[in-house]
C-alpha atoms as a PDB file:
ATOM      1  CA  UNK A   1       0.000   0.000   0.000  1.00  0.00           C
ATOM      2  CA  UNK A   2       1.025   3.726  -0.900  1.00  0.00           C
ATOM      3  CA  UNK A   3       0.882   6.537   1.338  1.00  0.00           C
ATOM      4  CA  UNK A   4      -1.951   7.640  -0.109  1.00  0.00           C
ATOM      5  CA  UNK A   5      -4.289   4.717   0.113  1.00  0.00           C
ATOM      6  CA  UNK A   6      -3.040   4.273   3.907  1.00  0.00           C
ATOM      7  CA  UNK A   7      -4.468   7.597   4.281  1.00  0.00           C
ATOM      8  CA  UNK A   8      -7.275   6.732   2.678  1.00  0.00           C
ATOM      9  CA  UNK A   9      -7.763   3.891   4.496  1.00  0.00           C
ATOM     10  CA  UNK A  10      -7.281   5.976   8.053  1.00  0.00           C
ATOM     11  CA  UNK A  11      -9.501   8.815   7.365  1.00  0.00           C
ATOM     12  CA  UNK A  12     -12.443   5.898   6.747  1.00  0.00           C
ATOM     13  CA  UNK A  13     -11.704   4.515  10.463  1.00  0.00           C
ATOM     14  CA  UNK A  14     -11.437   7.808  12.214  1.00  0.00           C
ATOM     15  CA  UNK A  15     -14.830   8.723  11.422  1.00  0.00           C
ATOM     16  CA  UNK A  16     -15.895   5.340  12.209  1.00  0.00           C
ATOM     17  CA  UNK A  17     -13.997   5.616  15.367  1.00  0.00           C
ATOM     18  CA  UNK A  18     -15.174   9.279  16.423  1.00  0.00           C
ATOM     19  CA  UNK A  19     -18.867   8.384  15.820  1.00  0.00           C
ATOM     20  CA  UNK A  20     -19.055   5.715  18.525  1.00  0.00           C
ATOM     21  CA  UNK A  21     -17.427   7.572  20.830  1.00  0.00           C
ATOM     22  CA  UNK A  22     -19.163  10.931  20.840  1.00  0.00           C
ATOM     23  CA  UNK A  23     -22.592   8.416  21.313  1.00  0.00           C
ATOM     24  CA  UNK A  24     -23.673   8.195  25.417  1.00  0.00           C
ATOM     25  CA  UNK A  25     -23.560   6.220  27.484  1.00  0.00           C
ATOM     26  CA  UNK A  26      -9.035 -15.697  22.026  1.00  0.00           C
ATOM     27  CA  UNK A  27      -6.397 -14.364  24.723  1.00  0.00           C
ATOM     28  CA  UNK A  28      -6.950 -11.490  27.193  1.00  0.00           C
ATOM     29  CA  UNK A  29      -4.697  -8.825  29.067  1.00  0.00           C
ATOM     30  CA  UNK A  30      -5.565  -9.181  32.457  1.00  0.00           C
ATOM     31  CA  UNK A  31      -5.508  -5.996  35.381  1.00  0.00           C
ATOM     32  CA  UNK A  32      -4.683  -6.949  38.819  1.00  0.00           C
ATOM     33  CA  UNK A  33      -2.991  -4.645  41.049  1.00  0.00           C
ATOM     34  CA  UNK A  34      -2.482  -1.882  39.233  1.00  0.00           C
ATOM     35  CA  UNK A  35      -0.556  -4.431  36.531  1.00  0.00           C
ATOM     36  CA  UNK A  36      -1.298  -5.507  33.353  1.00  0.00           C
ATOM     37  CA  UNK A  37      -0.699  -9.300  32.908  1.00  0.00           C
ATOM     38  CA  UNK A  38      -0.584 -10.853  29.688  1.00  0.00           C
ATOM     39  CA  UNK A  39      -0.414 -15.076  29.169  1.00  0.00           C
ATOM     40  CA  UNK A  40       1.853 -16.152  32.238  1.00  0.00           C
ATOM     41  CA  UNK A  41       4.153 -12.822  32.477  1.00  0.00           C
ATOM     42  CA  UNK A  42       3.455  -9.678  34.543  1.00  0.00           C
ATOM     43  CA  UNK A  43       3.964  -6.540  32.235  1.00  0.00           C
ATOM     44  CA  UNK A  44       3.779  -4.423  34.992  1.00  0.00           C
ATOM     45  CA  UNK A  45       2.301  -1.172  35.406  1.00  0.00           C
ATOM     46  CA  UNK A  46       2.705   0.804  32.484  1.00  0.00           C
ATOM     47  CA  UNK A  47       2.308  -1.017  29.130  1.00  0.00           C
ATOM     48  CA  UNK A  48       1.601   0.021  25.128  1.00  0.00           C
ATOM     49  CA  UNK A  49      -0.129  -1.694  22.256  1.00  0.00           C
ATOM     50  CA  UNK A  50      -1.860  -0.684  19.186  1.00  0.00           C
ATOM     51  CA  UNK A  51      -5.665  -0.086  19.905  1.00  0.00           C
ATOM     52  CA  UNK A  52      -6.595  -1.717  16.171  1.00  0.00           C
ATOM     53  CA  UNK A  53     -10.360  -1.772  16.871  1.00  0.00           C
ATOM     54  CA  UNK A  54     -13.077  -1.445  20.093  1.00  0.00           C
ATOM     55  CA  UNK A  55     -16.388  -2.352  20.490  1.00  0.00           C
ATOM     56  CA  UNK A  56     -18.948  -1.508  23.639  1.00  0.00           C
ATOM     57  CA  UNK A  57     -19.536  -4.485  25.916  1.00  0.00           C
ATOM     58  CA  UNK A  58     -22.026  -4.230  29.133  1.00  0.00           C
ATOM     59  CA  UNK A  59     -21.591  -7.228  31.641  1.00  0.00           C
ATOM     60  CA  UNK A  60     -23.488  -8.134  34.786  1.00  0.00           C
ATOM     61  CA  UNK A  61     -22.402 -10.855  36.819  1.00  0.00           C
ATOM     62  CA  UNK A  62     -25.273 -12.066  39.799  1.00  0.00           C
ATOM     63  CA  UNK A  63     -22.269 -13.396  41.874  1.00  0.00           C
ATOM     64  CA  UNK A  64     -19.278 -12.111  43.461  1.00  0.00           C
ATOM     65  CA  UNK A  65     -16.100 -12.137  42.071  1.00  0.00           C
ATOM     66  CA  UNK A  66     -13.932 -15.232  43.199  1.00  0.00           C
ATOM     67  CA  UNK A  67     -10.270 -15.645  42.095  1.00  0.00           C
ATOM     68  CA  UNK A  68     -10.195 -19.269  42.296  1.00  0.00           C
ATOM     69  CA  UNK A  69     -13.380 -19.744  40.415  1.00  0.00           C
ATOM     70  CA  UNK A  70     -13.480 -17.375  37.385  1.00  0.00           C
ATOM     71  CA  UNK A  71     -17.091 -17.354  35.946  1.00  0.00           C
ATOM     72  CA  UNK A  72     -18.410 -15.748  32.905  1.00  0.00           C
ATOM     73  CA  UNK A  73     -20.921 -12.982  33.578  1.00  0.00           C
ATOM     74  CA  UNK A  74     -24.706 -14.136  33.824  1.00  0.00           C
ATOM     75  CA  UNK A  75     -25.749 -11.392  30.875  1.00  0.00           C
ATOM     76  CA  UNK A  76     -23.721  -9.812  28.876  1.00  0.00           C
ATOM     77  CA  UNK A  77     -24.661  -7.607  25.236  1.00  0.00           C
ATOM     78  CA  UNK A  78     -21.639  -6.129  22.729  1.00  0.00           C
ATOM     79  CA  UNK A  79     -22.363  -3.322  19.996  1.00  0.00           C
ATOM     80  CA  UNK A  80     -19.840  -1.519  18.009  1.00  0.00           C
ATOM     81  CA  UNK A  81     -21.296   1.502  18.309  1.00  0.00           C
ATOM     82  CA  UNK A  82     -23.869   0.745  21.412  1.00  0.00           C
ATOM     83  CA  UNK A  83     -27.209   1.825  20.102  1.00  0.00           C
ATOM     84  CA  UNK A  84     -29.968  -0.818  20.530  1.00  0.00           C
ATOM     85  CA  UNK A  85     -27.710  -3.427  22.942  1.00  0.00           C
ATOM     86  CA  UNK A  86     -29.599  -6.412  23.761  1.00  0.00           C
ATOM     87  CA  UNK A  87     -28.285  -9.475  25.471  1.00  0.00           C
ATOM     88  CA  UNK A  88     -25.980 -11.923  23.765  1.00  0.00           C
ATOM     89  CA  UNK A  89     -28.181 -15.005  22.338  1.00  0.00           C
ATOM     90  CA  UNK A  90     -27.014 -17.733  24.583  1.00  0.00           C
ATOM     91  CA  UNK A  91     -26.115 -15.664  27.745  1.00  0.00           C
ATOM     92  CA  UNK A  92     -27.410 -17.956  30.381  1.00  0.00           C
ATOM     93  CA  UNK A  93     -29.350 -15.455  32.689  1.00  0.00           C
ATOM     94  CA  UNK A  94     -31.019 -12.379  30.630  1.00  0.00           C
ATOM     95  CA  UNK A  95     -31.990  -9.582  32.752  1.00  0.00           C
ATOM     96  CA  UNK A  96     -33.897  -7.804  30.369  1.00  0.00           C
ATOM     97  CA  UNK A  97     -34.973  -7.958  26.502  1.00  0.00           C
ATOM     98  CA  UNK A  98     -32.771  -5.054  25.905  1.00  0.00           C
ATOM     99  CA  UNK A  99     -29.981  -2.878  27.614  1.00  0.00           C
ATOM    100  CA  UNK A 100     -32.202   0.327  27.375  1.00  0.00           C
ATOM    101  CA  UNK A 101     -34.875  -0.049  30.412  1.00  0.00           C
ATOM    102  CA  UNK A 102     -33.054  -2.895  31.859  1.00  0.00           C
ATOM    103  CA  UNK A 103     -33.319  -2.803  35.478  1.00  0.00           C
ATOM    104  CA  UNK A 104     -29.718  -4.266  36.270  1.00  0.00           C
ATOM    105  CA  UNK A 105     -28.510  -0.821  33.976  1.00  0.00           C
ATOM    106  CA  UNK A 106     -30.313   1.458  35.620  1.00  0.00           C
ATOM    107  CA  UNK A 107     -28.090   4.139  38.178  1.00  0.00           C
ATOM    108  CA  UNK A 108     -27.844   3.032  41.968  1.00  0.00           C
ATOM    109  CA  UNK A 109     -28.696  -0.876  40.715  1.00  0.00           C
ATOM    110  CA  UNK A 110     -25.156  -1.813  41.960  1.00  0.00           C
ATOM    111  CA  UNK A 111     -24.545  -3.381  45.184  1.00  0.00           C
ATOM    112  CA  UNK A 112     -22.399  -1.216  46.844  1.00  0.00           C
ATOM    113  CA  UNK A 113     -22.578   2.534  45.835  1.00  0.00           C
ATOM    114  CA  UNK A 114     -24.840   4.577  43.384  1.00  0.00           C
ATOM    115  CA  UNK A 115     -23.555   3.124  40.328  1.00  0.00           C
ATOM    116  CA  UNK A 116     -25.039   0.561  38.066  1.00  0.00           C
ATOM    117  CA  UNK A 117     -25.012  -3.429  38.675  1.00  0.00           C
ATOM    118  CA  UNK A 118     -24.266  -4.138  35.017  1.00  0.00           C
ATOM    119  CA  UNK A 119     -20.674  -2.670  33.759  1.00  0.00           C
ATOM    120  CA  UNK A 120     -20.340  -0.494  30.943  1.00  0.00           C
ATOM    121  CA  UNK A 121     -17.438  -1.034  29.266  1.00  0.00           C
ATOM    122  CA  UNK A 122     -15.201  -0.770  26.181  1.00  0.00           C
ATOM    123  CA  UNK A 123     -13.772  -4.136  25.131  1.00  0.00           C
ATOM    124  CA  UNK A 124     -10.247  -3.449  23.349  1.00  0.00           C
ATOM    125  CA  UNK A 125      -8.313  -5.284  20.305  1.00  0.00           C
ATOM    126  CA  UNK A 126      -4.742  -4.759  21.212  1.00  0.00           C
ATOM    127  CA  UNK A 127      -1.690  -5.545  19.573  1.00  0.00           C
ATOM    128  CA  UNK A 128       1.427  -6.623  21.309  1.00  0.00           C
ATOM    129  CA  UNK A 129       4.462  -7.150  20.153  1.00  0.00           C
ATOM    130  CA  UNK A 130       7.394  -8.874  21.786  1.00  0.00           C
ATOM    131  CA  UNK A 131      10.896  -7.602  20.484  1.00  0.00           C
ATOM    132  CA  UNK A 132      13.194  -9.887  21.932  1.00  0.00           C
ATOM    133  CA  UNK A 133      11.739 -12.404  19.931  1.00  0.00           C
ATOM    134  CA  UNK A 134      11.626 -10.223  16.679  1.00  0.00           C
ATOM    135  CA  UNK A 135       8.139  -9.651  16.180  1.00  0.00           C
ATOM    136  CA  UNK A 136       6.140  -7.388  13.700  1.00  0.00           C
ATOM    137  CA  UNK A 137       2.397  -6.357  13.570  1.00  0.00           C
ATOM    138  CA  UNK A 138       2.124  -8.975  11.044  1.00  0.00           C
ATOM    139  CA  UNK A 139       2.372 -11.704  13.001  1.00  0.00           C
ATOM    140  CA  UNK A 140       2.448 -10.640  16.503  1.00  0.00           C
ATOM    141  CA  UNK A 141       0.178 -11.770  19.403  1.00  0.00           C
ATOM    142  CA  UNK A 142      -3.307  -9.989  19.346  1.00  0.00           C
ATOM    143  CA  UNK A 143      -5.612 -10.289  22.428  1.00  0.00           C
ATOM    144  CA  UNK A 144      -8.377  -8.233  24.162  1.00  0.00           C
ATOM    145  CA  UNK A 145      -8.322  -5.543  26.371  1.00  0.00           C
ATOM    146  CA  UNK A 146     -11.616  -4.547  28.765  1.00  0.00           C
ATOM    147  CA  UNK A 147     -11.803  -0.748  29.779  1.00  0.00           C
ATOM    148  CA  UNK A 148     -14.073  -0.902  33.252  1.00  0.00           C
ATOM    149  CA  UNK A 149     -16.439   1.453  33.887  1.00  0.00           C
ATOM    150  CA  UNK A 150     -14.251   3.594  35.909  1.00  0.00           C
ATOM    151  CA  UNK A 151     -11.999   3.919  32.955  1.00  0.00           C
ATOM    152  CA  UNK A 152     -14.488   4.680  30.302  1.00  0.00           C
ATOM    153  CA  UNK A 153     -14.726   8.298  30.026  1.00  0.00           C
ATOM    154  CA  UNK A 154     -10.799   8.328  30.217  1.00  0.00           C
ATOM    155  CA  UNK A 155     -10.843   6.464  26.753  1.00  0.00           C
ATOM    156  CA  UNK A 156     -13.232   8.099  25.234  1.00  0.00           C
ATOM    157  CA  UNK A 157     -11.690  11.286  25.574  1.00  0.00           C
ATOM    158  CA  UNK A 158      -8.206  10.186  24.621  1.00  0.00           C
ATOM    159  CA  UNK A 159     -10.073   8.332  21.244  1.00  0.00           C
ATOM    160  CA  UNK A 160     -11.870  12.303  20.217  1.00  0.00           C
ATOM    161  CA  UNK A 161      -8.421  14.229  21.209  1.00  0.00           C
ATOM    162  CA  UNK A 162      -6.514  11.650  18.525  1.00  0.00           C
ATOM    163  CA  UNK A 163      -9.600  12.808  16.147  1.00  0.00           C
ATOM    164  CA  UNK A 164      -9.413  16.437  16.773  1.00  0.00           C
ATOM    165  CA  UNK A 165      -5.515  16.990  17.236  1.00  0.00           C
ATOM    166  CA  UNK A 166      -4.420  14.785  14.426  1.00  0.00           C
ATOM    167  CA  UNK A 167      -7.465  13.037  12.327  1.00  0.00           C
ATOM    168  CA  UNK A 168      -6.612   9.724  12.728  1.00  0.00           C
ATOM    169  CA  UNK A 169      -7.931   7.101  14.655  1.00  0.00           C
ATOM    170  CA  UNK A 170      -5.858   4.933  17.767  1.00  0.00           C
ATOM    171  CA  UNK A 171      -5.236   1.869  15.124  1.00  0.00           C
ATOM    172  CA  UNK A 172      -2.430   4.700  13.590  1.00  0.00           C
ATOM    173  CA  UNK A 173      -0.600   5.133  17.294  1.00  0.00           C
ATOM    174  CA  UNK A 174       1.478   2.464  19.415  1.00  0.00           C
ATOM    175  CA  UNK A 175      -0.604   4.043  22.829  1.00  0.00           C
ATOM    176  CA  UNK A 176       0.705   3.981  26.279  1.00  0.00           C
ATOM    177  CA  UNK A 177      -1.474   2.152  28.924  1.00  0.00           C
ATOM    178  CA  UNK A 178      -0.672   3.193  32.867  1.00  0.00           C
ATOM    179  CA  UNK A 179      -2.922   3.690  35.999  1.00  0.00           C
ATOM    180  CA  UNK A 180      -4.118   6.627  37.945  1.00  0.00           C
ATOM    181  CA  UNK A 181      -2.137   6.998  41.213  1.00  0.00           C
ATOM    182  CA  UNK A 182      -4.568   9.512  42.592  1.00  0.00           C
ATOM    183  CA  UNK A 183      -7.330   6.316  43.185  1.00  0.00           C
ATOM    184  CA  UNK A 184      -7.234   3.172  45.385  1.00  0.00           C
ATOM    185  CA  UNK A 185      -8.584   1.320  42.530  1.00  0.00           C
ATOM    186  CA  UNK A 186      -7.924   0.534  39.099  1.00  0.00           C
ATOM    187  CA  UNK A 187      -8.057   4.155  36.767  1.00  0.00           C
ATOM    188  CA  UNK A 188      -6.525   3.844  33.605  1.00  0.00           C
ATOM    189  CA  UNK A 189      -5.081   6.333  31.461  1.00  0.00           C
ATOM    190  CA  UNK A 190      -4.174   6.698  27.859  1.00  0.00           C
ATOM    191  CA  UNK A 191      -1.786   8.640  26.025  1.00  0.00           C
ATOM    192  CA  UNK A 192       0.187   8.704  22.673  1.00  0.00           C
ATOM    193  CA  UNK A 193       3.540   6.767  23.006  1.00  0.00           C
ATOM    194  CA  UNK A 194       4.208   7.547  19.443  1.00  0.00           C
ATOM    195  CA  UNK A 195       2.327   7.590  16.091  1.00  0.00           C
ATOM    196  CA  UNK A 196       3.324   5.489  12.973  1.00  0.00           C
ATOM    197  CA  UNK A 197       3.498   7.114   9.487  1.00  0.00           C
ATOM    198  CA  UNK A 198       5.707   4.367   7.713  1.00  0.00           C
ATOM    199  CA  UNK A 199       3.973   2.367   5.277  1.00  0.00           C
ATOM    200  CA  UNK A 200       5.314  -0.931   6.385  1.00  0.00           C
ATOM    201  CA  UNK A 201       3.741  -0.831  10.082  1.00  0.00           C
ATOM    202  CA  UNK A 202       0.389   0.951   9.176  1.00  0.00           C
ATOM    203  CA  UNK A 203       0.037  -1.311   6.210  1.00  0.00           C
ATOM    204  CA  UNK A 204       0.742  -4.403   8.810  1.00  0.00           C
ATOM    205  CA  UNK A 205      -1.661  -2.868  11.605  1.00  0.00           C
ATOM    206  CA  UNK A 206      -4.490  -2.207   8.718  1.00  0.00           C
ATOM    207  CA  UNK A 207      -4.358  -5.865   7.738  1.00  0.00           C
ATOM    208  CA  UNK A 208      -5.758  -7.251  10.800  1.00  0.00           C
ATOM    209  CA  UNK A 209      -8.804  -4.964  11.072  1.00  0.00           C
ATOM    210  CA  UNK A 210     -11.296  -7.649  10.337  1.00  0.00           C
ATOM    211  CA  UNK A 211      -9.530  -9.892  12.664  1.00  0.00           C
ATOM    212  CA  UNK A 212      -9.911  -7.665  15.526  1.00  0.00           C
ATOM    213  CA  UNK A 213     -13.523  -6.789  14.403  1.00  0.00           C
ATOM    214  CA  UNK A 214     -14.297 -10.762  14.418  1.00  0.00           C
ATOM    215  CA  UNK A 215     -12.703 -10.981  17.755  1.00  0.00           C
ATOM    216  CA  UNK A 216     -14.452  -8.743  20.039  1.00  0.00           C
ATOM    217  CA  UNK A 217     -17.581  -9.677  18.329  1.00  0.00           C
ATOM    218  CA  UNK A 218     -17.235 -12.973  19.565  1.00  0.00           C
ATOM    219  CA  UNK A 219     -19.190 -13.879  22.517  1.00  0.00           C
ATOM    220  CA  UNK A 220     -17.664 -15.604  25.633  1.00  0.00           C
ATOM    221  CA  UNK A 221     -17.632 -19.059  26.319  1.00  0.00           C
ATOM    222  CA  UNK A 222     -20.573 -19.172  28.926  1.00  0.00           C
ATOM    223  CA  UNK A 223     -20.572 -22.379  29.469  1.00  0.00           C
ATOM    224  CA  UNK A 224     -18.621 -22.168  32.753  1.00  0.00           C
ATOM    225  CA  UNK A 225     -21.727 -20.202  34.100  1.00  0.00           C
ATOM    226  CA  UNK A 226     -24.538 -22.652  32.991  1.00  0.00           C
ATOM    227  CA  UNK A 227     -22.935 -25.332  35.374  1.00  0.00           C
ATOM    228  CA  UNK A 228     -22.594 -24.555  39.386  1.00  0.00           C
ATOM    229  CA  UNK A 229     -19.182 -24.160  40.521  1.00  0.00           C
ATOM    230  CA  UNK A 230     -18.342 -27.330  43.132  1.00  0.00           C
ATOM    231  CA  UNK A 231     -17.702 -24.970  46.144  1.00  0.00           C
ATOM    232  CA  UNK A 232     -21.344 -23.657  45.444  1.00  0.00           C
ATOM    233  CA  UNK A 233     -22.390 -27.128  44.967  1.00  0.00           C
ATOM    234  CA  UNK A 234     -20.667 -27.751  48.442  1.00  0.00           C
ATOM    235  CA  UNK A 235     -22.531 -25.245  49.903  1.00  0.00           C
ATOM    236  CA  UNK A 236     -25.637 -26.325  48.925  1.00  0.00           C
ATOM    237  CA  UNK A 237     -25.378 -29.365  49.785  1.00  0.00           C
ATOM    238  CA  UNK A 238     -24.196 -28.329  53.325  1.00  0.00           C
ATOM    239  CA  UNK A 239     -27.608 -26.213  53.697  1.00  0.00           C
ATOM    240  CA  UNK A 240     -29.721 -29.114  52.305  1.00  0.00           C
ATOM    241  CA  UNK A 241     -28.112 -31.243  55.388  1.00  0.00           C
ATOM    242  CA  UNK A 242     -28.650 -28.574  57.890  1.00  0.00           C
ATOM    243  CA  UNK A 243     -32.160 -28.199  56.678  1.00  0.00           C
ATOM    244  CA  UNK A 244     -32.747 -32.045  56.807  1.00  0.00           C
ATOM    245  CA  UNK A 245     -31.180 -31.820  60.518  1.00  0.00           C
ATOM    246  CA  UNK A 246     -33.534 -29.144  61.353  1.00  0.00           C
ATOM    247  CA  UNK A 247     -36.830 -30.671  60.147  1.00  0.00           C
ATOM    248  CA  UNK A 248     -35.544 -33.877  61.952  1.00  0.00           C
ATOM    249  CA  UNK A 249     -34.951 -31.947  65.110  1.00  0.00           C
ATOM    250  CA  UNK A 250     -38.700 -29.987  64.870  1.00  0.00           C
ATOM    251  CA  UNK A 251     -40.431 -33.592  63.805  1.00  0.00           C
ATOM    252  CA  UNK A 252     -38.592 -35.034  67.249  1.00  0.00           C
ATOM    253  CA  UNK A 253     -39.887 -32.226  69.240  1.00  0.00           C
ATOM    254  CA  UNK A 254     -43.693 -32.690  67.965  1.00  0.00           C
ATOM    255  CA  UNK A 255     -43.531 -36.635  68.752  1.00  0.00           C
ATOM    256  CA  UNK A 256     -42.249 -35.968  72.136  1.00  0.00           C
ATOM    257  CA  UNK A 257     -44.872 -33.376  72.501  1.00  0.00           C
ATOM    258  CA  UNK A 258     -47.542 -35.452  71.516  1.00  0.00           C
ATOM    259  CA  UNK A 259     -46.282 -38.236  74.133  1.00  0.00           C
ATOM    260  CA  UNK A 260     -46.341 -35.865  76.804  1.00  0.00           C
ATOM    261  CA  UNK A 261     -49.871 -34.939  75.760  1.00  0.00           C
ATOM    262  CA  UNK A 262     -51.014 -38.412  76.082  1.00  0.00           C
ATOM    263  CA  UNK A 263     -49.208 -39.154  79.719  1.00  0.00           C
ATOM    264  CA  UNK A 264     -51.435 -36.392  80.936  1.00  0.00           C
ATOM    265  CA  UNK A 265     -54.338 -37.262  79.463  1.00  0.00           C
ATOM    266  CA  UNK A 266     -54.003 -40.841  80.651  1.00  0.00           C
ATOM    267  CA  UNK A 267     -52.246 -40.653  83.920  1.00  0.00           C
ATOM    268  CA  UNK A 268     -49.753 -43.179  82.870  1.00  0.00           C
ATOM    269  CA  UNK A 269     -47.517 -44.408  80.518  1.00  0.00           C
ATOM    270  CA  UNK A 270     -47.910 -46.505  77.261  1.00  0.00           C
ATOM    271  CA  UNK A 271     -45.903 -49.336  78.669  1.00  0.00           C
ATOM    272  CA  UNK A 272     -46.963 -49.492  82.294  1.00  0.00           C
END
């Protein structure tokens, strides 16, 4: 590709870009920490990839987060451009027929605090390559990325300043990834690390637009919700046991009751 059609070729995903920002409200990079974690290697906390595509994603989970037993959420919808979510097809527990007027998005739905119960997110295509082992954007590792809530309007805003300052959209900029010190929890922040303008990298990084696309349009395995983890099994069980216990106790009680009755109606015992 020339100059000119890579140009081209930019200017058609910037306004792509810009439009579903500005609109309200495979493998993963993991946060933990305040680190990014990629595979089986801590990155650590400040990390950069090429942003080559992003959809919206909203995600409620109905239990609480367990770091032994990992569960896809119960409902989850994903939009490029987040007008008319609904929920994904086989999500196992829908809240609602559609995002818009679902309960579980509604403000102060969330457990703890005023916010919502179901996440708003952006869900990232990220490109990262490894240099010691000679890499390129051709053939280099490409996973997802999820913004959380708390993040969002950080990205958005970095997304329109690439638009306004330079017309071209994050897929045209190796962006730097780090976390806000000035919160207890995970902030992140985005800024240019640099920008690409030779042919061979932006020609690379354009090539595997449809592959991101296909990627964060692919919904989660949710197979690991439709089945009960074993310690909630365990527990379960543990509760149907007490309960048996319980009615056994109350049915021991009413027999003994009812002998009692009968002594003082008759004066004596059974067996005298």
């Amino acid at each position: 590709m020339t100059m000119k059609d890579i140009d081209k070729a930019l200017s058609t995903h910037v306004s792509d870009a810009a439009a579903r920002i500005e609109k309200p409200a495979g493998q993963s990079i993991g946060i933990k920490g305040k680190k990014f974690k990629f595979k089986d290697d801590v990155i650590g906390r400040v990390a950069s990839f090429v942003i080559v595509d992003f959809v919206r994603q909203n995600s409620f989970y109905d239990e609480a987060f367990h770091e032994d037993d990992i569960r896809p959420p119960a409902c989850q919808a994903l939009s490029v451009d987040g007008e008319n979510m609904v929920p994904l097809e086989h999500a196992p527990r829908k809240q609602n027929e559609t995002c818009d007027g679902c309960p579980q998005n509604a403000w102060g739905s969330a457990d703890v605090g005023r916010g919502k119960a179901c996440g708003e997110q952006y869900k990232l295509a990220v490109l990262a390559v490894d240099t010691s082992r000679n890499e390129t954007y051709a053939n280099c590792d490409m996973a997802t990325l999820t913004v959380p809530p708390t993040s969002k309007k950080n990205f958005g805003k970095y997304v329109k300043a690439l638009e306004d300052q330079t017309g071209k959209p994050p897929l045209a900029f190796l962006t730097e990834f780090s976390f806000d010190d000035d919160f207890d929890h995970e902030v992140l922040l985005f800024e240019v690390n640099k920008g690409y303008k030779d042919a061979k990298n932006l020609s690379a990084i354009l090539s595997r637009v449809d592959e991101a696309r296909e990627m964060l349009m692919t919904p989660p395995d949710f197979s690991g919700n439709e089945k009960e983890s074993a310690s909630k099994k365990k527990g379960k069980k543990k509760k149907k046991v007490a309960a048996k216990k319980k009615a056994g106790k109350k049915t021991t009680k009413k027999k003994a009751s009812k002998k009692k009755a009968s002594k003082k109606k008759t004066g004596r015992s059974k067996y005298a």
